[in-house]
N, C-alpha and C. Protein backbone atom coordinates (compact mmCIF):
# COMPACT_ATOMS: atom_id res chain seq x y z
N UNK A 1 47.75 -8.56 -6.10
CA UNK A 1 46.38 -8.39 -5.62
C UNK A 1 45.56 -7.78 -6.75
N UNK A 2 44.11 -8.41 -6.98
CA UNK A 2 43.48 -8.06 -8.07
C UNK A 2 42.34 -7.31 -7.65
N UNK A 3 42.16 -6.01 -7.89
CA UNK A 3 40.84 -5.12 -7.32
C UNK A 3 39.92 -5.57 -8.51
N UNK A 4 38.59 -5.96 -8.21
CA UNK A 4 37.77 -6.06 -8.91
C UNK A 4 36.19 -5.07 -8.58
N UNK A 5 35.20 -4.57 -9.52
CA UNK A 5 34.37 -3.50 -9.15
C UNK A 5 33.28 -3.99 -9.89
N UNK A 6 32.03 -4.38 -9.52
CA UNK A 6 31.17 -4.55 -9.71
C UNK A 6 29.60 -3.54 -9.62
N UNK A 7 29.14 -2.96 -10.81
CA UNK A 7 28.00 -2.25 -10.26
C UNK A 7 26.92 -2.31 -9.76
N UNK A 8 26.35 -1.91 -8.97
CA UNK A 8 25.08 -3.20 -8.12
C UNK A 8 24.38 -1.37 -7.84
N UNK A 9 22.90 -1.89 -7.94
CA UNK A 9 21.58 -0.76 -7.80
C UNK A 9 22.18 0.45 -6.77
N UNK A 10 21.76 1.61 -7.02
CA UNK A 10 21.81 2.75 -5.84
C UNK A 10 23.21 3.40 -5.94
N UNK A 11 23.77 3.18 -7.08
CA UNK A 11 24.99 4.00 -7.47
C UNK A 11 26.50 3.39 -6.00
N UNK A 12 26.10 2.33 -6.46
CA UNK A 12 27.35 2.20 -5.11
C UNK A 12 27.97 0.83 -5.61
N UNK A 13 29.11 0.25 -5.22
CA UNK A 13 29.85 -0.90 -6.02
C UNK A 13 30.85 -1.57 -4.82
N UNK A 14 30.85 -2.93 -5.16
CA UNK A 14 31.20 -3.84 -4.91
C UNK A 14 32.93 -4.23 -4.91
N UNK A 15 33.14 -4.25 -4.25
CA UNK A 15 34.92 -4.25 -4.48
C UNK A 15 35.79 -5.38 -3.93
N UNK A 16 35.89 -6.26 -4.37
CA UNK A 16 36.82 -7.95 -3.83
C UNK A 16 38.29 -7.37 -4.57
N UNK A 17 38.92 -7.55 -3.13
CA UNK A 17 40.16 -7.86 -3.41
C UNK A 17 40.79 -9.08 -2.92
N UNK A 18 41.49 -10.24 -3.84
CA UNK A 18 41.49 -11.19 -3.44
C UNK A 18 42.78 -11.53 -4.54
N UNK A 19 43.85 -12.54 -4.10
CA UNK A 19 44.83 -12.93 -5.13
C UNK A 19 44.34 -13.12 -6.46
N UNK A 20 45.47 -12.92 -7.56
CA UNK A 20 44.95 -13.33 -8.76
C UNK A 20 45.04 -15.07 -9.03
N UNK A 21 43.99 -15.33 -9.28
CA UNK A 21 43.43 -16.49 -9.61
C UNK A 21 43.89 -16.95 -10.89
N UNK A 22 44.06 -18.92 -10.63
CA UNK A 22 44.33 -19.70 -12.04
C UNK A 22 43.24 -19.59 -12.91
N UNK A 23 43.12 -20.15 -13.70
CA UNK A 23 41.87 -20.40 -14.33
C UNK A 23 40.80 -21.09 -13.68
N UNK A 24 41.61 -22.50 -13.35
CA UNK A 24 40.90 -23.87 -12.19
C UNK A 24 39.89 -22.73 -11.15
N UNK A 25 41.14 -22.58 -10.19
CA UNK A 25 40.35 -20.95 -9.34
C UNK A 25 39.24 -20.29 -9.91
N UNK A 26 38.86 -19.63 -10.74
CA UNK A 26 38.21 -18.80 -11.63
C UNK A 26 37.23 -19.59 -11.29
N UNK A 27 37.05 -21.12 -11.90
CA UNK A 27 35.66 -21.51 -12.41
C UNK A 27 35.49 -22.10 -11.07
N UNK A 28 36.23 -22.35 -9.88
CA UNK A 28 35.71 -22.61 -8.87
C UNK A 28 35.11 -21.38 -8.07
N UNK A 29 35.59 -20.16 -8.36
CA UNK A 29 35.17 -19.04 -7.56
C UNK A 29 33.76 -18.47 -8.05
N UNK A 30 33.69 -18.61 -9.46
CA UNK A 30 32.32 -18.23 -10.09
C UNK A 30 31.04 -19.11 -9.54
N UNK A 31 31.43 -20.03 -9.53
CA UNK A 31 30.24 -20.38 -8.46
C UNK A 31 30.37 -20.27 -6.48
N UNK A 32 31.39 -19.70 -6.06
CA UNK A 32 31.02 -19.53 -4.66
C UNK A 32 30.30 -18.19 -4.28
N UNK A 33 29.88 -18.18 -3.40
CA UNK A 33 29.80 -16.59 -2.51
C UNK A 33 30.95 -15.82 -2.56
N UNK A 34 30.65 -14.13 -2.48
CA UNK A 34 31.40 -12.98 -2.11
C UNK A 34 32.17 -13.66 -0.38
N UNK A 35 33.13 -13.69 -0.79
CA UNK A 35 33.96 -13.93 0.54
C UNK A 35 34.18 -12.51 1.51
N UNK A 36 34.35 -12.61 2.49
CA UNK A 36 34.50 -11.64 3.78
C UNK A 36 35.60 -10.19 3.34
N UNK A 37 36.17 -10.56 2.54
CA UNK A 37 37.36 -10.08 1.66
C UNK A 37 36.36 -8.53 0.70
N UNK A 38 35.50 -8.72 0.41
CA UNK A 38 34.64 -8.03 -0.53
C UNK A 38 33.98 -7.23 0.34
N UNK A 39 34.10 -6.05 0.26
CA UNK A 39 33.42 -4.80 0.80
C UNK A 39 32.99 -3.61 0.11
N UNK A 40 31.36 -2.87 0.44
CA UNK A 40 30.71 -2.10 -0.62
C UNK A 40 31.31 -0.55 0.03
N UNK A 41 31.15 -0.09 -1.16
CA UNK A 41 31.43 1.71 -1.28
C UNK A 41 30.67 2.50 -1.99
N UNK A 42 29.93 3.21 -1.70
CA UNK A 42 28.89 3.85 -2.37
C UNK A 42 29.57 5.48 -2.50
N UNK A 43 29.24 5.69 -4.34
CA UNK A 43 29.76 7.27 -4.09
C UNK A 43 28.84 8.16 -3.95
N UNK A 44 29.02 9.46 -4.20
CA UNK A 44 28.48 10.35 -3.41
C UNK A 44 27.80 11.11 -4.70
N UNK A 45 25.99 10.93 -4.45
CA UNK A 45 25.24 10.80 -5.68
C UNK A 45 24.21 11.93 -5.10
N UNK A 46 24.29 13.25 -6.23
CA UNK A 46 23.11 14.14 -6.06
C UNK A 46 21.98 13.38 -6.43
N UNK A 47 21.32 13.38 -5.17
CA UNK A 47 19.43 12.55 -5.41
C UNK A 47 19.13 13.35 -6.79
N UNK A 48 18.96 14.68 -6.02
CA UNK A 48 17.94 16.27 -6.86
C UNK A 48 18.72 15.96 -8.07
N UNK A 49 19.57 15.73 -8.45
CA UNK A 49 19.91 15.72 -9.79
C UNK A 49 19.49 14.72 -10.91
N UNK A 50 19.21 13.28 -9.93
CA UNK A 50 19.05 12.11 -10.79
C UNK A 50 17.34 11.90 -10.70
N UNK A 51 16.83 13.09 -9.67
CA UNK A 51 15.12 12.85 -9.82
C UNK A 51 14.49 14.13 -10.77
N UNK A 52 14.96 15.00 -11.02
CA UNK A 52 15.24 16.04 -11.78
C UNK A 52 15.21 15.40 -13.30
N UNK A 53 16.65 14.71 -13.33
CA UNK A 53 16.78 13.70 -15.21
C UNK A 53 15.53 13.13 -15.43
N UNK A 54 14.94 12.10 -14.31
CA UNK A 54 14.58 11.42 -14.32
C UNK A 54 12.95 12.10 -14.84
N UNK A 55 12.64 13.28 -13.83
CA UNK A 55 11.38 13.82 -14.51
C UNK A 55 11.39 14.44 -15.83
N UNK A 56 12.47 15.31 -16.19
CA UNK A 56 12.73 15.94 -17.64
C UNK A 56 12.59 14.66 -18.66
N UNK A 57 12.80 13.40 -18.29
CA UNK A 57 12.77 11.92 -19.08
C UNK A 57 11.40 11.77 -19.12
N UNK A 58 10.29 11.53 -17.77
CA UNK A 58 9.15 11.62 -18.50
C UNK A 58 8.17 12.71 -18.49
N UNK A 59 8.84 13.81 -18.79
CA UNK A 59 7.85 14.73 -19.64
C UNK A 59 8.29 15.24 -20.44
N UNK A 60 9.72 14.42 -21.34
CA UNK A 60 9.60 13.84 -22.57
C UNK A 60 9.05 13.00 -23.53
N UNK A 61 8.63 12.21 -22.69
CA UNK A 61 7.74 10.95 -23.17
C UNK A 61 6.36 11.17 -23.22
N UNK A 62 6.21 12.16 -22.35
CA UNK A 62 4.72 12.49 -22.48
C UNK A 62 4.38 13.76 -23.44
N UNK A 63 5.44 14.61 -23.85
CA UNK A 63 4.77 15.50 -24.94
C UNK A 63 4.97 14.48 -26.05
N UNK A 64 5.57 13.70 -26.29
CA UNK A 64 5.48 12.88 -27.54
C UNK A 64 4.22 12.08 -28.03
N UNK A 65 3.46 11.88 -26.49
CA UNK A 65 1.99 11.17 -26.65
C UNK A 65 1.18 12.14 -26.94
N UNK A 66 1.69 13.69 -26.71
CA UNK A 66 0.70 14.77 -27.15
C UNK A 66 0.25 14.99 -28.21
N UNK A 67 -0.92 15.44 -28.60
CA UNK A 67 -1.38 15.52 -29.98
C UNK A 67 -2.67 17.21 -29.36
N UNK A 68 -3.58 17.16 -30.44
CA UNK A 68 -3.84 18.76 -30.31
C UNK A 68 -4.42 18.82 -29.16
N UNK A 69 -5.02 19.97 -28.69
CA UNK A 69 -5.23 20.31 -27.16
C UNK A 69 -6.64 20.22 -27.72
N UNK A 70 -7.14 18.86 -26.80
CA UNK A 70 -9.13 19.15 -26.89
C UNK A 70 -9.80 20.27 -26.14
N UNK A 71 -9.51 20.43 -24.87
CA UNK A 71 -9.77 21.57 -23.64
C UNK A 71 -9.06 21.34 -22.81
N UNK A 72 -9.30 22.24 -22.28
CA UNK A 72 -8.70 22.75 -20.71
C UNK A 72 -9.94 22.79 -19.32
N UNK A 73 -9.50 22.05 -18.24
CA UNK A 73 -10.91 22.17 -17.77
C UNK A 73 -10.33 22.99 -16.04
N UNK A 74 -11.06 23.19 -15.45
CA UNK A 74 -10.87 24.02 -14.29
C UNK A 74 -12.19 23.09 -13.29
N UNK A 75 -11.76 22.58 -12.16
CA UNK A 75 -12.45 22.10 -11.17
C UNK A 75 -12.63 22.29 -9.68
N UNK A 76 -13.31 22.49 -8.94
CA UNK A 76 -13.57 22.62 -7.44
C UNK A 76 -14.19 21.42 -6.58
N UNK A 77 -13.53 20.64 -5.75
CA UNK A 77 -13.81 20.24 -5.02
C UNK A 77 -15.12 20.20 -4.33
N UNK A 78 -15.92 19.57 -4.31
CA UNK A 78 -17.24 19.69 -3.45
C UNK A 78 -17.16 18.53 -2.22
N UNK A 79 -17.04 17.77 -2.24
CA UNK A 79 -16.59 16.50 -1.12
C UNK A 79 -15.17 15.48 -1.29
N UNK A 80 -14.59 15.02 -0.14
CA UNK A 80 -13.74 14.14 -0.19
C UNK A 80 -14.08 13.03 1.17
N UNK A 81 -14.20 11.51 0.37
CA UNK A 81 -14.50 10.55 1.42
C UNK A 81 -12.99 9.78 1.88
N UNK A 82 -12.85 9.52 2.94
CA UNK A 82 -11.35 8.28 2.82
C UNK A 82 -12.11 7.38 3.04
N UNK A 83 -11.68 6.14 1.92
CA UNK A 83 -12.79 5.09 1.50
C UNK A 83 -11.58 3.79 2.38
N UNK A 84 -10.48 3.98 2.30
CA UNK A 84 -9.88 3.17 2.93
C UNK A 84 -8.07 3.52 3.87
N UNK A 85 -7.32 3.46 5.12
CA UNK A 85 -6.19 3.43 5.45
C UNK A 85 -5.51 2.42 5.77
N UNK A 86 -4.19 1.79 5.25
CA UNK A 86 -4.02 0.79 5.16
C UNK A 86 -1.86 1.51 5.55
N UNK A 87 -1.07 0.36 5.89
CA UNK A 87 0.24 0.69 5.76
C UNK A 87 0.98 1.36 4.55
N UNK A 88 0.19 1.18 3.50
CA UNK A 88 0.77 1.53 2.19
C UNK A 88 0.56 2.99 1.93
N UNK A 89 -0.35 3.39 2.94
CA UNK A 89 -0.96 4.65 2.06
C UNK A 89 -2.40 4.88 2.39
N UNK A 90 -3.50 5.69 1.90
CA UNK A 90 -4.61 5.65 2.00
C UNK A 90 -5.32 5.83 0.64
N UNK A 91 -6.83 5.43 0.62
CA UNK A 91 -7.43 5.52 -0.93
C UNK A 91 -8.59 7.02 -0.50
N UNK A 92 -8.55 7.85 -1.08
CA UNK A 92 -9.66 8.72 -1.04
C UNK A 92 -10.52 9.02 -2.43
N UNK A 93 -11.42 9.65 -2.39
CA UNK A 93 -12.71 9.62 -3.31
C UNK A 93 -13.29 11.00 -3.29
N UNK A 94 -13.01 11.04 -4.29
CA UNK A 94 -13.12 12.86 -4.80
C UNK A 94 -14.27 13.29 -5.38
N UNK A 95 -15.06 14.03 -4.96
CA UNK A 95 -16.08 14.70 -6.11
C UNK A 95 -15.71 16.10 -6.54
N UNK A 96 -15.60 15.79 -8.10
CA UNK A 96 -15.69 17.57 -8.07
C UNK A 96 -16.48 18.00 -9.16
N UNK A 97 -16.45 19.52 -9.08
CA UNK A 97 -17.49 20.47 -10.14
C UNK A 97 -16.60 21.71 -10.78
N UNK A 98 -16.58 21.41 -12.19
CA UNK A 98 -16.17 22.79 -13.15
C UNK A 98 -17.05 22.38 -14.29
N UNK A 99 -15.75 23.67 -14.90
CA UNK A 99 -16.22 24.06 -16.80
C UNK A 99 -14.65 23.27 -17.32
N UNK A 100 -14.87 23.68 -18.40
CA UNK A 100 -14.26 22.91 -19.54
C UNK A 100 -14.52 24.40 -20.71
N UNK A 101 -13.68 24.17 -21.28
CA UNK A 101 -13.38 24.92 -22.67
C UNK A 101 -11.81 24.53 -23.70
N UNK A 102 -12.88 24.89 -25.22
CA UNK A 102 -11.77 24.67 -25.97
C UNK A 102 -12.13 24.30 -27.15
N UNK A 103 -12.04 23.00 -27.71
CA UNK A 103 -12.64 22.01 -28.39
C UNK A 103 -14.56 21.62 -28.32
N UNK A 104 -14.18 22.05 -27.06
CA UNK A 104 -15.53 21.29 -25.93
C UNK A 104 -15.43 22.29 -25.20
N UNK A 105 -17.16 22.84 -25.01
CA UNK A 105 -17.33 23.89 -23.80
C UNK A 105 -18.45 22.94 -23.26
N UNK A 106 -18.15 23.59 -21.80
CA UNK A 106 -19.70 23.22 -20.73
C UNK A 106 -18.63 22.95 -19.45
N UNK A 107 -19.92 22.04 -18.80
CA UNK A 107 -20.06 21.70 -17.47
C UNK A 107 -19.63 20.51 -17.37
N UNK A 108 -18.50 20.27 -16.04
CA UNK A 108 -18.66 18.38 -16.08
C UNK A 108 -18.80 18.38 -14.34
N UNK A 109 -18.90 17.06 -14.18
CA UNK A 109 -18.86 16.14 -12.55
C UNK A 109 -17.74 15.30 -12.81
N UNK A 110 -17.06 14.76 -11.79
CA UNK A 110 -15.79 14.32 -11.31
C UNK A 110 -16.28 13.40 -10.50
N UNK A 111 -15.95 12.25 -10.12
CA UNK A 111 -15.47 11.07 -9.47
C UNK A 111 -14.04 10.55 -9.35
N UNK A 112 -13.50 11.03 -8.36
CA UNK A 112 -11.76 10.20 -8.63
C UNK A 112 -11.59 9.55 -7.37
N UNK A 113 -11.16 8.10 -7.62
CA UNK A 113 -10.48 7.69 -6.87
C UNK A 113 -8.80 7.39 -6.62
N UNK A 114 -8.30 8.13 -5.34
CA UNK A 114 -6.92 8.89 -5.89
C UNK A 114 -6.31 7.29 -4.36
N UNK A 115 -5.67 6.35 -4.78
CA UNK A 115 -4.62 5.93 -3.84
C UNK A 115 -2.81 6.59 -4.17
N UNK A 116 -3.62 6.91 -2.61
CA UNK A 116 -2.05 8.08 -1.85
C UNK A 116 -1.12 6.57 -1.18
N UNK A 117 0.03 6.80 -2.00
CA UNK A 117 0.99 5.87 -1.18
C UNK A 117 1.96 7.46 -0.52
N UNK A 118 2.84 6.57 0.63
CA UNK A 118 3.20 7.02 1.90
C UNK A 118 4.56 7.72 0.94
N UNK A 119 5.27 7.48 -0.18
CA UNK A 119 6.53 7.88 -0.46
C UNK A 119 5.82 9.11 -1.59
N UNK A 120 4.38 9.61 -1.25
CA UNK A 120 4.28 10.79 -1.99
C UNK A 120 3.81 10.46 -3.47
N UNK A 121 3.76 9.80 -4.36
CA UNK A 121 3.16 9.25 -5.33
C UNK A 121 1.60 8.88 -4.93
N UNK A 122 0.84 8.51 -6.68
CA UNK A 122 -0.59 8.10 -6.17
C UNK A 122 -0.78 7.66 -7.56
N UNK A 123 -1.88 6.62 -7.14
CA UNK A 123 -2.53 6.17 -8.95
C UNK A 123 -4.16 6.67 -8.60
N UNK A 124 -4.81 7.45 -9.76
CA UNK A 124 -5.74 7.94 -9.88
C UNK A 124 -6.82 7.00 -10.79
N UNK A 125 -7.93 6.79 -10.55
CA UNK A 125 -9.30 6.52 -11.33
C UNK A 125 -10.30 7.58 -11.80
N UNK A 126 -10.64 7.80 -12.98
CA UNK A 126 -11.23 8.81 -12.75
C UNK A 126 -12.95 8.63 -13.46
N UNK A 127 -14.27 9.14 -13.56
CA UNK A 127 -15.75 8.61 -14.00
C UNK A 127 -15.83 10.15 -13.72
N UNK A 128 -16.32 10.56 -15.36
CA UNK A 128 -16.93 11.79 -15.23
C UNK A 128 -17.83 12.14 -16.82
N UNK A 129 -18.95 13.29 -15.93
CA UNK A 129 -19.84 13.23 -17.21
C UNK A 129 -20.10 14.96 -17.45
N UNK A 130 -19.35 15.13 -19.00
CA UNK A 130 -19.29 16.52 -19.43
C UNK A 130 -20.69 16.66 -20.34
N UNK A 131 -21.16 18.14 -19.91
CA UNK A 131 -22.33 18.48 -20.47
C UNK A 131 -22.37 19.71 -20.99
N UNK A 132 -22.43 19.78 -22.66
CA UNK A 132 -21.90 20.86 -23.05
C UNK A 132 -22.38 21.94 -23.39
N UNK A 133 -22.19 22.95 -23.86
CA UNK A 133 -23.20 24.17 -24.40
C UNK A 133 -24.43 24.17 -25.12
N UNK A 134 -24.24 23.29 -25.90
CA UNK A 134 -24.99 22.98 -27.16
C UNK A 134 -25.90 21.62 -26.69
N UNK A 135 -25.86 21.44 -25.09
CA UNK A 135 -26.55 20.14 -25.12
C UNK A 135 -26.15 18.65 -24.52
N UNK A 136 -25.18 18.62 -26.04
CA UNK A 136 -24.43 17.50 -25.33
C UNK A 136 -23.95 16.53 -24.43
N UNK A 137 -23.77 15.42 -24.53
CA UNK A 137 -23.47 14.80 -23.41
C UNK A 137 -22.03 13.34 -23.63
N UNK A 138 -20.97 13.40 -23.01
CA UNK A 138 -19.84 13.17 -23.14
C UNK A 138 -19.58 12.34 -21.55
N UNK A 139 -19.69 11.30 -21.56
CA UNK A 139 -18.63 10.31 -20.46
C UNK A 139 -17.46 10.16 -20.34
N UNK A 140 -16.83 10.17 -19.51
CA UNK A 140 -15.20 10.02 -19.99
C UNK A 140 -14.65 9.03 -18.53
N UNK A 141 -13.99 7.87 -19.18
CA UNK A 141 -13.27 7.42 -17.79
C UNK A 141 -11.96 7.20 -18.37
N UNK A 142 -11.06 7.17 -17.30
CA UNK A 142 -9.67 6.59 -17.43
C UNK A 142 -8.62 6.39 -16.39
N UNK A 143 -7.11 6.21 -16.19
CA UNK A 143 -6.77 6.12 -14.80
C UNK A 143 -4.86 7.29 -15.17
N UNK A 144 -4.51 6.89 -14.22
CA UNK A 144 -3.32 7.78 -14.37
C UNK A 144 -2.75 7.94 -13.53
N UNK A 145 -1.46 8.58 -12.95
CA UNK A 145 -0.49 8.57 -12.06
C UNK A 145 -0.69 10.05 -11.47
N UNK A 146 0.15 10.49 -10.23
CA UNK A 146 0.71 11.71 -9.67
C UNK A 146 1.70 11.61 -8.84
N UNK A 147 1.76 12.97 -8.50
CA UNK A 147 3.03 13.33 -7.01
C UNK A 147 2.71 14.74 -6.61
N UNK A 148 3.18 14.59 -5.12
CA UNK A 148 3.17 15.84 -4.22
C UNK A 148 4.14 16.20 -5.01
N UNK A 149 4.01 17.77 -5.19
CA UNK A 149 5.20 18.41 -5.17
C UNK A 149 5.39 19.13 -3.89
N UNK A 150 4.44 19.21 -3.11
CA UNK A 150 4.52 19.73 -1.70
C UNK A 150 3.28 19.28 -0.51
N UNK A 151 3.42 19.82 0.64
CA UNK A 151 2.52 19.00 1.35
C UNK A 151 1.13 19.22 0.88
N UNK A 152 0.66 20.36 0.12
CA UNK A 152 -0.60 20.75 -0.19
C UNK A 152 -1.01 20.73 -1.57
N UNK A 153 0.04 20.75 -2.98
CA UNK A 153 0.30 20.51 -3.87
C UNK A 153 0.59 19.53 -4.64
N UNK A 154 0.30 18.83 -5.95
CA UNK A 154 0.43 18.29 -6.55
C UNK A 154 0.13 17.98 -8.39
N UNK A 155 0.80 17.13 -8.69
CA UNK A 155 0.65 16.91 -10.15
C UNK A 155 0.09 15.66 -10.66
N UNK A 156 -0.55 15.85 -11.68
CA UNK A 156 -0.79 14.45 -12.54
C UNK A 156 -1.31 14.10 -14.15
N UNK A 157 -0.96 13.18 -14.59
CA UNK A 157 -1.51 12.82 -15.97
C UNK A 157 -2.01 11.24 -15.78
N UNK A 158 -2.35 11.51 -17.11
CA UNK A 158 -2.68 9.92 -17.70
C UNK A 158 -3.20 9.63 -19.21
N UNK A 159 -4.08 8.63 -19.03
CA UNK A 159 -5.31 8.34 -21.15
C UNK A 159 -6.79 8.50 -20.23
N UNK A 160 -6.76 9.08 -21.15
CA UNK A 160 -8.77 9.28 -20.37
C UNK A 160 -9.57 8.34 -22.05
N UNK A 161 -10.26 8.37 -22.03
CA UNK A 161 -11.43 7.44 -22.79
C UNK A 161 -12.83 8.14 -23.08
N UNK A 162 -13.35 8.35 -24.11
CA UNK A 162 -14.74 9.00 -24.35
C UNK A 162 -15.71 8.36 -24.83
N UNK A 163 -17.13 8.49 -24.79
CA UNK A 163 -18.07 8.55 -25.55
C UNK A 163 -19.41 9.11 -25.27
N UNK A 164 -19.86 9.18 -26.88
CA UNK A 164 -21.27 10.42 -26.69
C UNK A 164 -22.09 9.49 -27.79
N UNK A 165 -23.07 9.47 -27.73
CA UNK A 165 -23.99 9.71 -29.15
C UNK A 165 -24.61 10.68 -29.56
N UNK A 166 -23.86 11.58 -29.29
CA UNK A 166 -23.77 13.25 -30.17
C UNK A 166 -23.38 12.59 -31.45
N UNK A 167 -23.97 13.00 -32.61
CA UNK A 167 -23.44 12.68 -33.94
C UNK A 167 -22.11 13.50 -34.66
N UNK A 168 -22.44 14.80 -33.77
CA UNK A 168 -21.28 15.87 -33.91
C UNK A 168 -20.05 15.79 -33.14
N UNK A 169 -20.22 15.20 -32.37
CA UNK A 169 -18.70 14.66 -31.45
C UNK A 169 -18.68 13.16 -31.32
N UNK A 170 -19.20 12.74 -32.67
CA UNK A 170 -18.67 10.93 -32.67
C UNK A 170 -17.25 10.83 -32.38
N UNK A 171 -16.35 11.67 -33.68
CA UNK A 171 -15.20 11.54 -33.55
C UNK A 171 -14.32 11.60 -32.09
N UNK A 172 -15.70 11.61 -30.62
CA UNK A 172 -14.58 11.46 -29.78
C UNK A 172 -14.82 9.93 -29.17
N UNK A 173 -15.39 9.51 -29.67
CA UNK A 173 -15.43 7.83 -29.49
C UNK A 173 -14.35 7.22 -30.32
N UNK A 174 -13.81 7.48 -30.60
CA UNK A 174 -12.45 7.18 -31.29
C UNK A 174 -11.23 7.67 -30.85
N UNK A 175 -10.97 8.37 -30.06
CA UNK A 175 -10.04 9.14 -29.60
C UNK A 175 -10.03 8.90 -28.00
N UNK A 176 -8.33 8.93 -28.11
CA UNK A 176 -7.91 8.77 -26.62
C UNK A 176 -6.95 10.35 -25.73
N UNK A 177 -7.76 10.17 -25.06
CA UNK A 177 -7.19 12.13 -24.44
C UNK A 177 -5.80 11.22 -23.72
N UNK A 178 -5.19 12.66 -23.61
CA UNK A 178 -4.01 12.20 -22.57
C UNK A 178 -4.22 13.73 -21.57
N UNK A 179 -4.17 13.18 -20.21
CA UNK A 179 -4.31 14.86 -19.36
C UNK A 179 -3.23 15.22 -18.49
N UNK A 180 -3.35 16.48 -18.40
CA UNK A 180 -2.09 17.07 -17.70
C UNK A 180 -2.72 18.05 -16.75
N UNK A 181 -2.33 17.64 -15.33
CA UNK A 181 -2.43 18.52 -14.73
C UNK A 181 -1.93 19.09 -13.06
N UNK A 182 -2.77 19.82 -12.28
CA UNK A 182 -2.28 20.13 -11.08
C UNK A 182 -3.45 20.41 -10.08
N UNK A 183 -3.01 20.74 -9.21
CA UNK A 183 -4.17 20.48 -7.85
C UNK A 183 -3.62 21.11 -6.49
N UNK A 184 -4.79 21.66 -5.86
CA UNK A 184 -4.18 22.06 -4.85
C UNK A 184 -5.32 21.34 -3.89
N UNK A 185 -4.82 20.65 -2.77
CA UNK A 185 -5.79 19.82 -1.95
C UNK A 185 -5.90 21.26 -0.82
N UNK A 186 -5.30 22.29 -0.26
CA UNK A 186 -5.29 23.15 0.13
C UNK A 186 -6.92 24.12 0.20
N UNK A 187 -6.66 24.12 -0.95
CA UNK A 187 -7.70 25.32 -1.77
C UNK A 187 -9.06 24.29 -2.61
N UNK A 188 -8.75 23.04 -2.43
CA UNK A 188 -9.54 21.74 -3.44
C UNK A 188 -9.83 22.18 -4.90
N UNK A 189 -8.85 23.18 -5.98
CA UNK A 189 -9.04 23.57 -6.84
C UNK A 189 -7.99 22.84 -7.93
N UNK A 190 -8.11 22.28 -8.81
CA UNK A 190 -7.28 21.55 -9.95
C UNK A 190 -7.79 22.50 -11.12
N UNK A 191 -6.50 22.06 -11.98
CA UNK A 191 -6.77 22.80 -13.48
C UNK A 191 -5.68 21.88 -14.07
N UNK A 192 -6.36 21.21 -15.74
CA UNK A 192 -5.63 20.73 -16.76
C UNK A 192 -5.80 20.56 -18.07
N UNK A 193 -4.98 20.15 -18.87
CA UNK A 193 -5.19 20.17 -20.35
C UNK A 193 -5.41 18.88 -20.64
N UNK A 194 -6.30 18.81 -22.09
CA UNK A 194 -5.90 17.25 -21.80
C UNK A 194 -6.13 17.25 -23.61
N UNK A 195 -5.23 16.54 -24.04
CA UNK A 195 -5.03 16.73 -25.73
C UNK A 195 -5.54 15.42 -25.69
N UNK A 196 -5.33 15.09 -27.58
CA UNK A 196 -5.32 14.01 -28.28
C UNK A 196 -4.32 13.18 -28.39
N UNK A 197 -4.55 11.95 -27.66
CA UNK A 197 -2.94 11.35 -27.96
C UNK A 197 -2.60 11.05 -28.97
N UNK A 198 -1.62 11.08 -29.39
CA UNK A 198 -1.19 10.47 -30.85
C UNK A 198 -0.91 8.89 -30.65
């Protein structure tokens, strides 16, 4: 009797035991179906451990897109619309109001459109216009990912996109931010960094 083990998605495997086969056999069996004979066994797999790797993996990948820190901005919530609910999830629409400092000081406005899927993840849109100490005036859009880390909590990044015709902050029409941050829908208060990507 020949045990054979096959690895198939979700950490669990495939196991036919079935006589050992001629050759003839072989190339007739490679093309049939798993016969009744073949039964799955799944071992016994810490989730927390492999979603754990899995995040230390990308926020590896993401300090590598890091480059210097432009600012840090701090925001408050002023309204939230639900623009749509659907089986997947729902889409909501965020306004918010802070400062910014760093690179760049002042004031900005927020527009995000955040779709919440049901397994706790979300992809973000974001339209916002920073207005700075000195005057200035800075657009920025871009989109990006998140996750609950709890029912009231959460995280997110992404590439944000600039431009001004400030002559003194041309150089951010050339440059792509990458942001990092967190949020509390609780309290409607977020805070993040958001560098230069390399």
């Amino acid at each position: 009797m020949l045990l054979r083990r096959q690895r198939v998605r979700g950490h669990c495997s495939l196991i036919s035991a079935r006589p050992r086969e001629t050759r003839s056999e072989k190339l007739r069996l490679s093309h049939a179906h798993v016969n009744s004979s073949t039964f799955q066994t799944c071992e016994n797999v810490d989730i927390d451990t492999i979603a754990v790797a899995r995040s230390r993996n990308m926020q590896a990948q993401a300090s590598m897109q890091k480059g210097e820190l432009l600012y840090e901005l701090h925001a408050k919530n002023v309204s939230t619309t639900i623009k749509d609910i659907g089986p997947n999830g729902i889409q909501l629409e965020m306004n918010d109001r802070g400062e910014f400092s760093g690179k760049l000081h002042g004031n900005h406005i927020d527009t995000v459109t955040v779709s919440q899927k049901t397994d706790g993840t979300n992809e973000w849109q974001l339209k916002s216009i920073m207005n700075t100490k000195d005057g200035d005036m800075v657009v920025v859009w871009g989109n990006g990912k998140g996750r609950m880390s709890s029912p009231n909590t959460g995280t997110w990044e992404g590439e944000l996109h600039f431009m001004t015709q400030s002559p003194k902050l041309s150089w951010l029409n050339n440059s792509t931010g990458w942001a990092e941050g967190q949020g509390n829908m609780a309290t409607g208060e977020s805070h993040g960094k958001i560098y230069a990507k390399k």
